[in-house]
C-alpha atoms as a PDB file:
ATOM      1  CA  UNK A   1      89.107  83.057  96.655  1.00  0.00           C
ATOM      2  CA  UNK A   2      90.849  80.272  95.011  1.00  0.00           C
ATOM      3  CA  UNK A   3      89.318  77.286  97.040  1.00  0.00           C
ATOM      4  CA  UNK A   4      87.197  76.692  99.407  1.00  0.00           C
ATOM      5  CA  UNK A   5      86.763  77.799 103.054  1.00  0.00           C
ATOM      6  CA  UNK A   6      86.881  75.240 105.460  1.00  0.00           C
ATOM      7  CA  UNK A   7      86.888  76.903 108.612  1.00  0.00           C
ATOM      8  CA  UNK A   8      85.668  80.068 109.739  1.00  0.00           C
ATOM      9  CA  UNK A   9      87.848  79.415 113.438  1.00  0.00           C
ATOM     10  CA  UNK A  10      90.704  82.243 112.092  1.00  0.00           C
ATOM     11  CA  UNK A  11      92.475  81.059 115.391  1.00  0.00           C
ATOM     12  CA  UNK A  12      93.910  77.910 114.157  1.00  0.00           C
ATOM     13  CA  UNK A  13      93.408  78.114 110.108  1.00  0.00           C
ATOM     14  CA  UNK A  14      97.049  78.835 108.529  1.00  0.00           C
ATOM     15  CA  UNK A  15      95.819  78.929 105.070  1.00  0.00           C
ATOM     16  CA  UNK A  16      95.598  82.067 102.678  1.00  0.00           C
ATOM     17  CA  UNK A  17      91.541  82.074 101.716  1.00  0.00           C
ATOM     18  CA  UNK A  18      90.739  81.507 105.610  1.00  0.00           C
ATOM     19  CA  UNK A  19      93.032  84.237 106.359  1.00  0.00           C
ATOM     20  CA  UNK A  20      92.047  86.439 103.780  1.00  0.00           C
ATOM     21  CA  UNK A  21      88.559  86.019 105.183  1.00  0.00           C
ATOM     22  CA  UNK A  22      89.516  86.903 108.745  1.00  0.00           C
ATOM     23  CA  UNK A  23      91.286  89.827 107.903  1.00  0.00           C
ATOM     24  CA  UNK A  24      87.946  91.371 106.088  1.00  0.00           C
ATOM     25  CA  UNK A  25      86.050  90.472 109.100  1.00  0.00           C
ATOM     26  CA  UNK A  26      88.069  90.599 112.036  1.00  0.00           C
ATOM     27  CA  UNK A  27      90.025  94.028 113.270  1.00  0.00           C
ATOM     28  CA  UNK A  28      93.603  93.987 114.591  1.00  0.00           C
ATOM     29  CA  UNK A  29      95.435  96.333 116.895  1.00  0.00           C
ATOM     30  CA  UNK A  30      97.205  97.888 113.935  1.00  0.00           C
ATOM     31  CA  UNK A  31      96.591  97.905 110.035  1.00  0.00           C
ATOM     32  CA  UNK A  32      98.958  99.100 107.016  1.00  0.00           C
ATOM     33  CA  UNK A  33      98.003 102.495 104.843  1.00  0.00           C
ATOM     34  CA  UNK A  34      98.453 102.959 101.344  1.00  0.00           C
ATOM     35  CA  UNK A  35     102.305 103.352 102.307  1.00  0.00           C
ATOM     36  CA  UNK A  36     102.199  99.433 103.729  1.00  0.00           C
ATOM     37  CA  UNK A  37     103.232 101.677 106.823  1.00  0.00           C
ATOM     38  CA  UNK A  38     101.602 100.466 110.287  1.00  0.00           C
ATOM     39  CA  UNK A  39      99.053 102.385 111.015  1.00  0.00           C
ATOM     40  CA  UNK A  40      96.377 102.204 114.353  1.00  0.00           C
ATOM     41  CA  UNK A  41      93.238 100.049 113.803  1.00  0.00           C
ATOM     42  CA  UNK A  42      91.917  99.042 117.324  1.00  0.00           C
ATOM     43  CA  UNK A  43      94.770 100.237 119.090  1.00  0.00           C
ATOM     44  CA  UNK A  44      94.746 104.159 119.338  1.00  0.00           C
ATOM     45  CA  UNK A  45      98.399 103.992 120.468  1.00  0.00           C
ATOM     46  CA  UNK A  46     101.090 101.666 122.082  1.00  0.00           C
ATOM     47  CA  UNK A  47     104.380 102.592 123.744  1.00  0.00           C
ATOM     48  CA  UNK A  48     107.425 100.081 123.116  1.00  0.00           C
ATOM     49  CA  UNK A  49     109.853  99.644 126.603  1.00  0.00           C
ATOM     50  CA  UNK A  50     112.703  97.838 125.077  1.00  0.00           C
ATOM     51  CA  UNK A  51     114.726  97.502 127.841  1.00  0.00           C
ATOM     52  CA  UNK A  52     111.585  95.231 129.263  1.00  0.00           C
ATOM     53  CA  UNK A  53     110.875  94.403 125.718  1.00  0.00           C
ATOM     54  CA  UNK A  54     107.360  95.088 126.186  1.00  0.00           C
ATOM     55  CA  UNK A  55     104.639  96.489 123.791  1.00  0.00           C
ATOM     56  CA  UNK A  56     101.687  98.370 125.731  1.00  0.00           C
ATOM     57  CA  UNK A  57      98.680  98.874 123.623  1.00  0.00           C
ATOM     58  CA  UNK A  58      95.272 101.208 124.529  1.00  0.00           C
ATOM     59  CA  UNK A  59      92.585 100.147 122.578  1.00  0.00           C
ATOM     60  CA  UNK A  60      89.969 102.194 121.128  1.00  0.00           C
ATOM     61  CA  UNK A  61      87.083 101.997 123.690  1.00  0.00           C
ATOM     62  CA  UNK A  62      84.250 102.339 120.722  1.00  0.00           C
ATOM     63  CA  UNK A  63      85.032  99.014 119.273  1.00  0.00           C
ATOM     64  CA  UNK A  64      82.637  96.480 119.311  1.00  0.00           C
ATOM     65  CA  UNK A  65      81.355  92.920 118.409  1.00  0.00           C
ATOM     66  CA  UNK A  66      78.565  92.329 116.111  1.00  0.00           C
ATOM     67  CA  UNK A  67      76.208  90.089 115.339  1.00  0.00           C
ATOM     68  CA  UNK A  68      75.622  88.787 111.787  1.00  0.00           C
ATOM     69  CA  UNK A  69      72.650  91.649 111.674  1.00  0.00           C
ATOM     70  CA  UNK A  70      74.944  94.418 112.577  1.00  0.00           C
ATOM     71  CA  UNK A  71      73.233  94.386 116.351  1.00  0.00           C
ATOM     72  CA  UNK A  72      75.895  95.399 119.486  1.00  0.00           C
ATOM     73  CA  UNK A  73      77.212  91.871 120.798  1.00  0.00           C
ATOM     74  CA  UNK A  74      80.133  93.352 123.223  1.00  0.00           C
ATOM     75  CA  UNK A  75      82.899  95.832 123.400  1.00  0.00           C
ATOM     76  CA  UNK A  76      86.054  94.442 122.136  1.00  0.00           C
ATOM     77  CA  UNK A  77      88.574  94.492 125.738  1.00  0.00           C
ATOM     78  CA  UNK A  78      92.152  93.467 126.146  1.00  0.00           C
ATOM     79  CA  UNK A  79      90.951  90.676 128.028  1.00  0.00           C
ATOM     80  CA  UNK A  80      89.740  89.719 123.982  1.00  0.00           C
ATOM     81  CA  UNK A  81      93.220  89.446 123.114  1.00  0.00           C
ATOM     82  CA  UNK A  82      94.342  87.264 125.960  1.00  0.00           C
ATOM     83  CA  UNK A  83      91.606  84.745 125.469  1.00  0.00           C
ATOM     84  CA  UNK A  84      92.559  84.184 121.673  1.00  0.00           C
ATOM     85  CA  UNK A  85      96.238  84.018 123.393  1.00  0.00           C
ATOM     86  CA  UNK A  86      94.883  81.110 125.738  1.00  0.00           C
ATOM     87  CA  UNK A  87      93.219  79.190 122.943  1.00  0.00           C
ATOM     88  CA  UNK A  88      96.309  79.183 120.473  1.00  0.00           C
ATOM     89  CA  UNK A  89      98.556  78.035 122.709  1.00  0.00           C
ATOM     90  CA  UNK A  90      96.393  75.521 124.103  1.00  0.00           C
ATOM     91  CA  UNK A  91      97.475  72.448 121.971  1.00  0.00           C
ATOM     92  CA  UNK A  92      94.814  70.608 121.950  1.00  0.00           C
ATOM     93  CA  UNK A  93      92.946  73.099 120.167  1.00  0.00           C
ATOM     94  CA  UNK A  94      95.630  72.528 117.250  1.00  0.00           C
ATOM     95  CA  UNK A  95      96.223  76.054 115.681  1.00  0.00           C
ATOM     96  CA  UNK A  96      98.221  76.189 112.744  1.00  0.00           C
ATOM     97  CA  UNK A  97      99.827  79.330 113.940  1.00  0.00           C
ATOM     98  CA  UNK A  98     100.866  78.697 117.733  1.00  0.00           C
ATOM     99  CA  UNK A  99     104.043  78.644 117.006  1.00  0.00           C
ATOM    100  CA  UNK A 100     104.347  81.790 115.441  1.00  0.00           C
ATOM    101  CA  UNK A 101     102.941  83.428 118.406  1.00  0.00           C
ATOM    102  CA  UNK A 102     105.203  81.298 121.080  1.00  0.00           C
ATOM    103  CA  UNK A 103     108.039  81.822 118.672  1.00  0.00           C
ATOM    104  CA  UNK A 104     108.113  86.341 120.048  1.00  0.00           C
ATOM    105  CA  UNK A 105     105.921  86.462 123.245  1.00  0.00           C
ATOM    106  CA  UNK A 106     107.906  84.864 126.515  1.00  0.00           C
ATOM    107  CA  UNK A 107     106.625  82.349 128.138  1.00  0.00           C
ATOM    108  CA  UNK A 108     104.204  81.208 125.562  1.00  0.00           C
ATOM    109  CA  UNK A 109     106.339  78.272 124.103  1.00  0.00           C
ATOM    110  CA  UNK A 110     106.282  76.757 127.267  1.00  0.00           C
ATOM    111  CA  UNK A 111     102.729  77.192 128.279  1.00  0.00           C
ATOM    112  CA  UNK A 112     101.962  75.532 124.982  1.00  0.00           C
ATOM    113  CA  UNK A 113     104.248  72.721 125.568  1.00  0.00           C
ATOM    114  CA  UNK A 114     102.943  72.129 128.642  1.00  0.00           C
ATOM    115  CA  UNK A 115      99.362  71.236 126.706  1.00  0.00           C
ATOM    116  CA  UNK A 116     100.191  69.185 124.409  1.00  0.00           C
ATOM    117  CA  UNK A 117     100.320  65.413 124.807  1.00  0.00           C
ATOM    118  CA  UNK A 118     104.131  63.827 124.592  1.00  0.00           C
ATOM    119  CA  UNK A 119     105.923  62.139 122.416  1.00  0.00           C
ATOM    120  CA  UNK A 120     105.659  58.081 123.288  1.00  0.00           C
ATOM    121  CA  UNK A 121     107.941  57.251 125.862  1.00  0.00           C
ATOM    122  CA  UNK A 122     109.184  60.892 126.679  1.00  0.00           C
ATOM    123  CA  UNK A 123     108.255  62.649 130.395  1.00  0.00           C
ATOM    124  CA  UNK A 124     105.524  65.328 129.978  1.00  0.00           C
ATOM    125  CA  UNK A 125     106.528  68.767 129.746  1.00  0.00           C
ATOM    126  CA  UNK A 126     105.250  70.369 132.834  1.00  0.00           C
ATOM    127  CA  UNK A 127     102.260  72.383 133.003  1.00  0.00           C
ATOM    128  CA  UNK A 128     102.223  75.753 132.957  1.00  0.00           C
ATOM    129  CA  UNK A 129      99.978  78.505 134.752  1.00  0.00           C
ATOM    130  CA  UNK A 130      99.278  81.188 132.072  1.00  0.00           C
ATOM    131  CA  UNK A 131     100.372  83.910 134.291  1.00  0.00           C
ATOM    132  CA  UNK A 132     103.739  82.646 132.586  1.00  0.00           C
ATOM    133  CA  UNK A 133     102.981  84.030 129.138  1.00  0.00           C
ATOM    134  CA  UNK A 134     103.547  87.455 128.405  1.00  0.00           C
ATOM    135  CA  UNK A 135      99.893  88.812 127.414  1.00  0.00           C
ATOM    136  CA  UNK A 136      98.216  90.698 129.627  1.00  0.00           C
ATOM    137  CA  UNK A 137      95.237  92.639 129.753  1.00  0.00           C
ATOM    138  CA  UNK A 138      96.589  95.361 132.104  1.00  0.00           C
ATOM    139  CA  UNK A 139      92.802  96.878 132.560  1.00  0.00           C
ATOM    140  CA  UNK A 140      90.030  97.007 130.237  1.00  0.00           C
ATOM    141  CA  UNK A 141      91.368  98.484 127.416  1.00  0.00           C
ATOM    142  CA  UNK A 142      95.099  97.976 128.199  1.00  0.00           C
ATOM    143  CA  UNK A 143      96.925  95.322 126.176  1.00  0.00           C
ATOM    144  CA  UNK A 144     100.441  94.381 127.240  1.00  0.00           C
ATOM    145  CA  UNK A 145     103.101  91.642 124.755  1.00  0.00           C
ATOM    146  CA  UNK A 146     106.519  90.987 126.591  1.00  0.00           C
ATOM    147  CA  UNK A 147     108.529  89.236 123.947  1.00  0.00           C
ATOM    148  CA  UNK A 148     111.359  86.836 123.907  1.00  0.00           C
ATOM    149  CA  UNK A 149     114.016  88.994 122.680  1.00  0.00           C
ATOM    150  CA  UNK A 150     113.791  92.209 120.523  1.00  0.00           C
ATOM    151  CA  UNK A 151     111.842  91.319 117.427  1.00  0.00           C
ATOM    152  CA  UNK A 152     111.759  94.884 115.008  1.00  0.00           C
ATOM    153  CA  UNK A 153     108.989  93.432 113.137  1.00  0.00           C
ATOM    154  CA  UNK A 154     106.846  92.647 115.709  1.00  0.00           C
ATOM    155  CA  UNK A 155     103.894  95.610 114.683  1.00  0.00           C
ATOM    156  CA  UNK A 156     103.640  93.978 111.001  1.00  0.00           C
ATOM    157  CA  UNK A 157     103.513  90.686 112.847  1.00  0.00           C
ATOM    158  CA  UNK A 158      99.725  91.995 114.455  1.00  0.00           C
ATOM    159  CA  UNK A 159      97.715  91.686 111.777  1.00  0.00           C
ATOM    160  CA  UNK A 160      98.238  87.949 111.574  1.00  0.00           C
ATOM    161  CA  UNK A 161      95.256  85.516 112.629  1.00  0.00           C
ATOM    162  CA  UNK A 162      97.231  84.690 115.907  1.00  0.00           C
ATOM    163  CA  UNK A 163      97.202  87.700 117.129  1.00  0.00           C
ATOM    164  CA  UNK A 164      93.670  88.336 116.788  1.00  0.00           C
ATOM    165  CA  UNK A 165      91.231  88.930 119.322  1.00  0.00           C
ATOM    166  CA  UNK A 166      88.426  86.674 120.273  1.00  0.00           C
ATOM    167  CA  UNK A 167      85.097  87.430 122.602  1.00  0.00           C
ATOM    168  CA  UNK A 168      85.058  84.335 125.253  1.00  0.00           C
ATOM    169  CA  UNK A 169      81.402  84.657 125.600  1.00  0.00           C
ATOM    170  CA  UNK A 170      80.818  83.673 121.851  1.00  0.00           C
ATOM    171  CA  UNK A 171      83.916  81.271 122.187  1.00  0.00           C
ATOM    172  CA  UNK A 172      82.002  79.366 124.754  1.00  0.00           C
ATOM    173  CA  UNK A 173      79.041  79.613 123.057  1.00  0.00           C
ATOM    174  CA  UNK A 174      80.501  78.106 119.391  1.00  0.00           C
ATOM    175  CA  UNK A 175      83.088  75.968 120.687  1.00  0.00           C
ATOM    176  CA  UNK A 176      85.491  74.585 117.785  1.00  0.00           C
END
């Protein structure tokens, strides 16, 4: 690495040796071969709707969490996905990449607005429920993204920290 790491949080770090360490520790729903073609990691498969412009991902049901000693911590769920959704785009949490994910997934901009604090002497954006935002865990190992508009990139876009899952149980539990 060519400085320091100065957060291990992959959820709101935007810079290259933070994200270069997430990406060795932390799966995504797809990964590139050899080819730099998209490949599945913890997705097995997703179907694209484009007339609802939604991705709908089923995730391998042998992933898992780990401790630092290799020990079973939890299986990794869609629900894993929406909680790193909810702490991105909760402002006050600050993630350097919230606005890539609110910039393709509908509703997400204005969830995220509606955390943050305003601008001196401008009304507050209203608060939004996060029903609004279009990631759902459709059961346990369904994942659903409804985007803003078609976005042909949007696989490629999945192996970026925003887009990774988190556990909430070991969210709670470590906080920032």
């Amino acid at each position: 690495y060519s400085g320091e790491i100065t957060s291990l949080n992959y959820l709101t770090t935007a810079t290259a040796n933070e994200f270069a360490l997430a990406a060795n520790v932390i799966d995504t729903l797809v990964e590139y071969n050899k080819y730099g073609e998209v490949q599945p990691s913890l997705a097995l498969s997703w179907e694209y709707d484009p007339e609802n412009l939604t991705y709908t991902f089923k995730i391998r049901e042998d992933a898992t969490w780990v401790k630092a000693d290799g020990s079973f911590y939890a299986n990794v769920v869609a629900e894993d996905f929406v909680t790193a959704a909810k702490y991105i785009l909760d402002a006050k949490n600050a993630s350097s990449t919230a606005n890539i994910f609110y910039g393709v997934i509908e509703g997400a901009k204005d969830y995220y607005l509606g955390t943050s604090t305003p601008e001196e002497g401008k009304e507050p954006y209203p608060v939004m429920d996060f029903e609004t935002v279009g990631v759902k865990a459709l059961d346990t190992y369904t994942l659903q993204y409804k985007l803003v508009e078609p976005v042909p990139y949007f696989l490629s876009m999945l192996t970026y920290v925003c887009f990774m899952p988190v556990n909430a149980q070991f969210l709670a539990e470590k906080g920032a």
